[in-house]
C-alpha atoms as a PDB file:
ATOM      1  CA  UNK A   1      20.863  20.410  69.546  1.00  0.00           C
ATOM      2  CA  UNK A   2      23.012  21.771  67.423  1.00  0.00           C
ATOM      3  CA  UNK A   3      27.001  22.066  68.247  1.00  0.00           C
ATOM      4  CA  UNK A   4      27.771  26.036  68.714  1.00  0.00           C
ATOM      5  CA  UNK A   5      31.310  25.741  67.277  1.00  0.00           C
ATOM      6  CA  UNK A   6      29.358  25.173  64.360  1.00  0.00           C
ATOM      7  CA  UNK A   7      26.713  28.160  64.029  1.00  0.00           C
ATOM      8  CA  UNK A   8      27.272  29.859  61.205  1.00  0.00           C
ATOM      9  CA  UNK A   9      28.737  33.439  60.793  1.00  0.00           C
ATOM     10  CA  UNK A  10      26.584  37.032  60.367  1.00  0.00           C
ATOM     11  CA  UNK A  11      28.047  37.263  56.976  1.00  0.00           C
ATOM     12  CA  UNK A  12      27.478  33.213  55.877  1.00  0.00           C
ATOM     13  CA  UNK A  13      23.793  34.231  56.668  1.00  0.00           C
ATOM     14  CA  UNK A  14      23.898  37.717  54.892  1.00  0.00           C
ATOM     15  CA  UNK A  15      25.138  36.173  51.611  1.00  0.00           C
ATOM     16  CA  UNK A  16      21.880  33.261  52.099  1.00  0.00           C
ATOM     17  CA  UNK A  17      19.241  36.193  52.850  1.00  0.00           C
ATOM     18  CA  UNK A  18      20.296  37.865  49.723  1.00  0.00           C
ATOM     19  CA  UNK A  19      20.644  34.430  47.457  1.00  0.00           C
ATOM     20  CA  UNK A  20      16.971  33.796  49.131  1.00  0.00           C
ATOM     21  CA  UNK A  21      15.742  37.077  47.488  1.00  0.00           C
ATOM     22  CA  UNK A  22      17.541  36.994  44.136  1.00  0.00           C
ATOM     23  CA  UNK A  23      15.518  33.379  43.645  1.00  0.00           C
ATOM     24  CA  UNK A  24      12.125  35.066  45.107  1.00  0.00           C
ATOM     25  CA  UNK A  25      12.897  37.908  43.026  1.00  0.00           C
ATOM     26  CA  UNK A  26      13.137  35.486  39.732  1.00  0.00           C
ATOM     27  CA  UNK A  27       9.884  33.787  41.290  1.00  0.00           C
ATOM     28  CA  UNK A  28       8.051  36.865  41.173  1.00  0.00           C
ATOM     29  CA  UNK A  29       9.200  38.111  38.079  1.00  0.00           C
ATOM     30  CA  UNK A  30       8.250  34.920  36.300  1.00  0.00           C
ATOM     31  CA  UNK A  31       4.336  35.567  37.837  1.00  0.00           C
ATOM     32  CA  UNK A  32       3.886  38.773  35.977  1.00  0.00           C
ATOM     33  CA  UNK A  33       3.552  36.005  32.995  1.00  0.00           C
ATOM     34  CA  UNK A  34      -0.084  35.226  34.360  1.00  0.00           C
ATOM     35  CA  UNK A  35      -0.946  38.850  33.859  1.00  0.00           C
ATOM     36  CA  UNK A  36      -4.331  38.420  35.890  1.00  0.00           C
ATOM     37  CA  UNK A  37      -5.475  35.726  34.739  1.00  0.00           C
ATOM     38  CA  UNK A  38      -5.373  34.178  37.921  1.00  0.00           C
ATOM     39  CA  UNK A  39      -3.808  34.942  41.409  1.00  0.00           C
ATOM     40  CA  UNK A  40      -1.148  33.929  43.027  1.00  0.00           C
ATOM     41  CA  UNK A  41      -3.300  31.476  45.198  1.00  0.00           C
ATOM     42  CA  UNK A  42      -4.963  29.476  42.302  1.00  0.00           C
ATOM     43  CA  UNK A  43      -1.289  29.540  40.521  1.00  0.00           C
ATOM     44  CA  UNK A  44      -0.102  27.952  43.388  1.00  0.00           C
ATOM     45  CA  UNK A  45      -2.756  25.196  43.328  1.00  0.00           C
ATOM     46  CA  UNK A  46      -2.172  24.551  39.605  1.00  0.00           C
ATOM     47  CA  UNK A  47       2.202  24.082  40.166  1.00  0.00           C
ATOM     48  CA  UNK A  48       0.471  21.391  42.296  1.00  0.00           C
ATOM     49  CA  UNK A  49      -1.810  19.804  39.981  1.00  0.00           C
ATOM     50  CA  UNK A  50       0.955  19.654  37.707  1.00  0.00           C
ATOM     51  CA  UNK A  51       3.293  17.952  40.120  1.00  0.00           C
ATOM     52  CA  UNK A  52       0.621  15.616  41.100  1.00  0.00           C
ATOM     53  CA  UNK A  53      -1.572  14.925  38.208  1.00  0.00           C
ATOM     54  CA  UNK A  54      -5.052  14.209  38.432  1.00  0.00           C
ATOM     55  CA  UNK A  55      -6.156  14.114  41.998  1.00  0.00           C
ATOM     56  CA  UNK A  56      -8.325  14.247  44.721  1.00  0.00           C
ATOM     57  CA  UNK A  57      -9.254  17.763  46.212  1.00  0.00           C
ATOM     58  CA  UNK A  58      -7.971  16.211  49.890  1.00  0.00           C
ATOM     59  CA  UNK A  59      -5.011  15.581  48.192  1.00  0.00           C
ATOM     60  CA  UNK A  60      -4.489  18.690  46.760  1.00  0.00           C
ATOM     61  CA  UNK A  61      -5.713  20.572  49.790  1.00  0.00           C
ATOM     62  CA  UNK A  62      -2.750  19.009  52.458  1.00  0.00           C
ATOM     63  CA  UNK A  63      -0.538  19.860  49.470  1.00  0.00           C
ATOM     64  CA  UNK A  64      -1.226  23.285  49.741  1.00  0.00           C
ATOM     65  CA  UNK A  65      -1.948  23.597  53.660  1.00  0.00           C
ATOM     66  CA  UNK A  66      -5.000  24.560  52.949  1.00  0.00           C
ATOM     67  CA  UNK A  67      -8.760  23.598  54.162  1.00  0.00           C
ATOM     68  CA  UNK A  68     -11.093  22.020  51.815  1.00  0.00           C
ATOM     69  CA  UNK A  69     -13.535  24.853  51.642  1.00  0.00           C
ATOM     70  CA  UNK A  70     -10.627  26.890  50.282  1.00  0.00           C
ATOM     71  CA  UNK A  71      -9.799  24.443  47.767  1.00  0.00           C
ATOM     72  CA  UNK A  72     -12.994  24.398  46.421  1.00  0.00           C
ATOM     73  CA  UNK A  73     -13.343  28.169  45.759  1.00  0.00           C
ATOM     74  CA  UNK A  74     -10.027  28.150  44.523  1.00  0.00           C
ATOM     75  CA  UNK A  75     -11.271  25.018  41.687  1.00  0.00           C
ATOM     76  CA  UNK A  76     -14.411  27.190  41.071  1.00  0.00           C
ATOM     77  CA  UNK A  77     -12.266  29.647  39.775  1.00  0.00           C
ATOM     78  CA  UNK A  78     -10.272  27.844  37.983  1.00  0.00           C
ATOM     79  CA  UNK A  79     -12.685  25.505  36.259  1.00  0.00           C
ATOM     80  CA  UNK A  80     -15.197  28.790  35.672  1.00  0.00           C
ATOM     81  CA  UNK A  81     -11.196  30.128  33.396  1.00  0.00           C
ATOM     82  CA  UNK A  82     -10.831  26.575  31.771  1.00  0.00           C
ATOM     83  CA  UNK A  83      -7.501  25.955  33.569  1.00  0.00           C
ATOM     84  CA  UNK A  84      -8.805  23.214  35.988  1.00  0.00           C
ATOM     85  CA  UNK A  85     -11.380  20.446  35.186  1.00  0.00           C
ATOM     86  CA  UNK A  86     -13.358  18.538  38.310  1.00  0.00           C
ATOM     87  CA  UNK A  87     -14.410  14.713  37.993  1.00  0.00           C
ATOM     88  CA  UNK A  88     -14.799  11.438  40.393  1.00  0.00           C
ATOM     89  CA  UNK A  89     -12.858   8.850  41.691  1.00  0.00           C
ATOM     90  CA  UNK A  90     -13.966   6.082  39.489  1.00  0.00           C
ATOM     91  CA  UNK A  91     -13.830   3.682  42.650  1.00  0.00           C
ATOM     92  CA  UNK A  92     -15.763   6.345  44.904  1.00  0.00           C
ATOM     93  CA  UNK A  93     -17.974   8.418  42.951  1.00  0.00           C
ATOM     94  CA  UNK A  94     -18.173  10.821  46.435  1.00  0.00           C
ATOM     95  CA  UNK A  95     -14.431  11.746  45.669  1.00  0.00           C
ATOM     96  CA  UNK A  96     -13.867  15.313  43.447  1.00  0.00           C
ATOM     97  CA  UNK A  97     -10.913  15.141  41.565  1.00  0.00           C
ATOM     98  CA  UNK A  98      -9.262  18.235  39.811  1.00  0.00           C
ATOM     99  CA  UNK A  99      -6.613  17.807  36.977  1.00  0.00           C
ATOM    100  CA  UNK A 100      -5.458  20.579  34.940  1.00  0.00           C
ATOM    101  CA  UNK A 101      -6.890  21.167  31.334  1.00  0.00           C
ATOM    102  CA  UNK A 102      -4.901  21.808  28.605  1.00  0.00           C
ATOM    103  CA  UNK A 103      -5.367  25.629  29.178  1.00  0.00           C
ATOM    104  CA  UNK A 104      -4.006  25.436  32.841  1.00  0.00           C
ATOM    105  CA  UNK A 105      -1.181  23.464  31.512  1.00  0.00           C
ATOM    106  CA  UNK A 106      -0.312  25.854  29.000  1.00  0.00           C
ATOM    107  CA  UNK A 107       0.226  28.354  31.916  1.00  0.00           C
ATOM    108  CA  UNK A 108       2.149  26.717  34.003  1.00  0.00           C
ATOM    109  CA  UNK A 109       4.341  25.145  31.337  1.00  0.00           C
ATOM    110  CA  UNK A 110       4.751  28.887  30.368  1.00  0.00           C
ATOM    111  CA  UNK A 111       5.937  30.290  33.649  1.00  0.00           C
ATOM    112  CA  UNK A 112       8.293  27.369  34.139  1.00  0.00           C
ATOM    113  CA  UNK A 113       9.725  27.564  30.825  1.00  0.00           C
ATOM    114  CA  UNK A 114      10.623  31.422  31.708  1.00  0.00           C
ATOM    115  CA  UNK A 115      11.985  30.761  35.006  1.00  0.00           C
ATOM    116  CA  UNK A 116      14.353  28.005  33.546  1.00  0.00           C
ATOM    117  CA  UNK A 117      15.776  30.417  30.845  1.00  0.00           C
ATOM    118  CA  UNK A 118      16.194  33.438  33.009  1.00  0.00           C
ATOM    119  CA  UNK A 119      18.075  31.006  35.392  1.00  0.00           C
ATOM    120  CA  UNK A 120      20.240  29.896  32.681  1.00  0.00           C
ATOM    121  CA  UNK A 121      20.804  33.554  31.623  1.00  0.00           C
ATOM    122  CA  UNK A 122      21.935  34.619  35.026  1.00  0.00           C
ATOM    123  CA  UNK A 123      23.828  30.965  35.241  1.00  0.00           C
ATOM    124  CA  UNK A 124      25.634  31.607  32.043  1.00  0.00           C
ATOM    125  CA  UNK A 125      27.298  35.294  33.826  1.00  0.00           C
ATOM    126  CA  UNK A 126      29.212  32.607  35.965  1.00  0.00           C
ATOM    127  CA  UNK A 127      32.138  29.978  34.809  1.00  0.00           C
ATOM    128  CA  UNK A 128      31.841  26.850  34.802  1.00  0.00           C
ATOM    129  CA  UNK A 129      33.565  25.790  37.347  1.00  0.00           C
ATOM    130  CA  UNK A 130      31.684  28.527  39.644  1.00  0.00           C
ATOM    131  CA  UNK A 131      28.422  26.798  38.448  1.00  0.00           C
ATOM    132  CA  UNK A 132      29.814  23.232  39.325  1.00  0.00           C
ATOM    133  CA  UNK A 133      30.778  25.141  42.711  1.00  0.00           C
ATOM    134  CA  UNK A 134      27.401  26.337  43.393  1.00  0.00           C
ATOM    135  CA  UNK A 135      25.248  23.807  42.227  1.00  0.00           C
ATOM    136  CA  UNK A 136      27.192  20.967  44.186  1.00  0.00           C
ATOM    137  CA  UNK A 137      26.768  23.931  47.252  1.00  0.00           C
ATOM    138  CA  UNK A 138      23.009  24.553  46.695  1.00  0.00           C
ATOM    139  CA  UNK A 139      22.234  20.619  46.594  1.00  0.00           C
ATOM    140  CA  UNK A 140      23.851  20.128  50.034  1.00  0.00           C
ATOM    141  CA  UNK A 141      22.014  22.830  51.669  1.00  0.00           C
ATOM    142  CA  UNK A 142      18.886  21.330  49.892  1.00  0.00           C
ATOM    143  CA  UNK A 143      20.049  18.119  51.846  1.00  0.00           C
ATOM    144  CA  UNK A 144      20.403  19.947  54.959  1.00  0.00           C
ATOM    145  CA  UNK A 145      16.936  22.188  55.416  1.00  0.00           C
ATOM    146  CA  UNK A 146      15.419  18.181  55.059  1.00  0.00           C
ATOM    147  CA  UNK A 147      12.060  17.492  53.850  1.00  0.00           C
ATOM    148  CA  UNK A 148      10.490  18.215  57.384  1.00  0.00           C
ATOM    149  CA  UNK A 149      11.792  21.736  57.477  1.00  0.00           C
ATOM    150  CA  UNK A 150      10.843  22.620  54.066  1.00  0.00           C
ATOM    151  CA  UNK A 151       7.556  21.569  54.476  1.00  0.00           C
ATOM    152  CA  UNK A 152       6.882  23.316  57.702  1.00  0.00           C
ATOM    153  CA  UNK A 153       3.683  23.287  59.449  1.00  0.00           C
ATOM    154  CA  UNK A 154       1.560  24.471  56.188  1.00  0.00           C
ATOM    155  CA  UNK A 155       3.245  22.103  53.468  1.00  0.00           C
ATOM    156  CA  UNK A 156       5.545  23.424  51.417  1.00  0.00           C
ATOM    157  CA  UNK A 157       5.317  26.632  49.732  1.00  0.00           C
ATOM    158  CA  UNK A 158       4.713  25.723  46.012  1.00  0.00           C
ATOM    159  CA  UNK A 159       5.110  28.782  43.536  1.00  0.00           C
END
């Protein structure tokens, strides 16, 4: 249990609430990138095929905290728009793999690159020394939501 003397103030948690929807804000803004060519749910499972590389669609489903059934409509569509390709498990020919083509690599690569240089270009408003600040700030609360908590009971949220 946590120590009460120790519960943060109204205003500590204002000030996180609004950092939490500047950064979903930037998110979002990045998406319009994608401009239809696939949904938020397939972008989501092709962030994870880049984090993961080539892998099996179990794998990628308890990534996403989804069921396989899901996973596989969400492949269809993206193998049907060239952004996801399916094979086997050389050692189990029963196992689908999905990787990302070239295409779906593009995309992502794309939406990352934006997100990184509209977070410098917000960065860049601050000093230095308010950056340092931050970024030391934003690691240790990184630390302290914990792997278990950012996962929750879905897996983690991967946009």
């Amino acid at each position: 249990m946590t120590d009460p003397s120790r519960a943060p103030l109204d205003a500590e948690i204002d000030v996180f609430q609004t950092a939490t929807k500047d950064l979903v804000g930037v998110t979002v803004r990045s998406l319009e990138l994608l401009e239809g060519r696939v949904s938020l749910a397939q972008f989501r499972m092709l962030v994870v095929l880049a984090d993961l590389g080539a892998s099996p669609s179990s794998k990628v489903a308890r990534e996403l905290g989804l069921g396989a059934s899901s996973v596989t409509r969400l492949a269809d569509r993206l193998q049907a728009s060239g952004h996801v390709a399916r094979g086997h498990d050389p050692g189990n020919r029963s196992i689908v793999t999905l990787a990302l083509t070239p295409s779906g690599r593009r995309l992502v690569d794309q939406v990352m690159r934006w997100r990184r240089a509209e977070l410098a270009r917000i960065l860049a408003r601050l000093t230095p020394s308010d950056r340092a600040v931050l970024t030391a700030a934003l690691h240790r609360f990184h630390e302290a939501v914990g792997r278990d908590d950012a996962e929750g009971p879905h897996g983690p949220v991967t946009l």
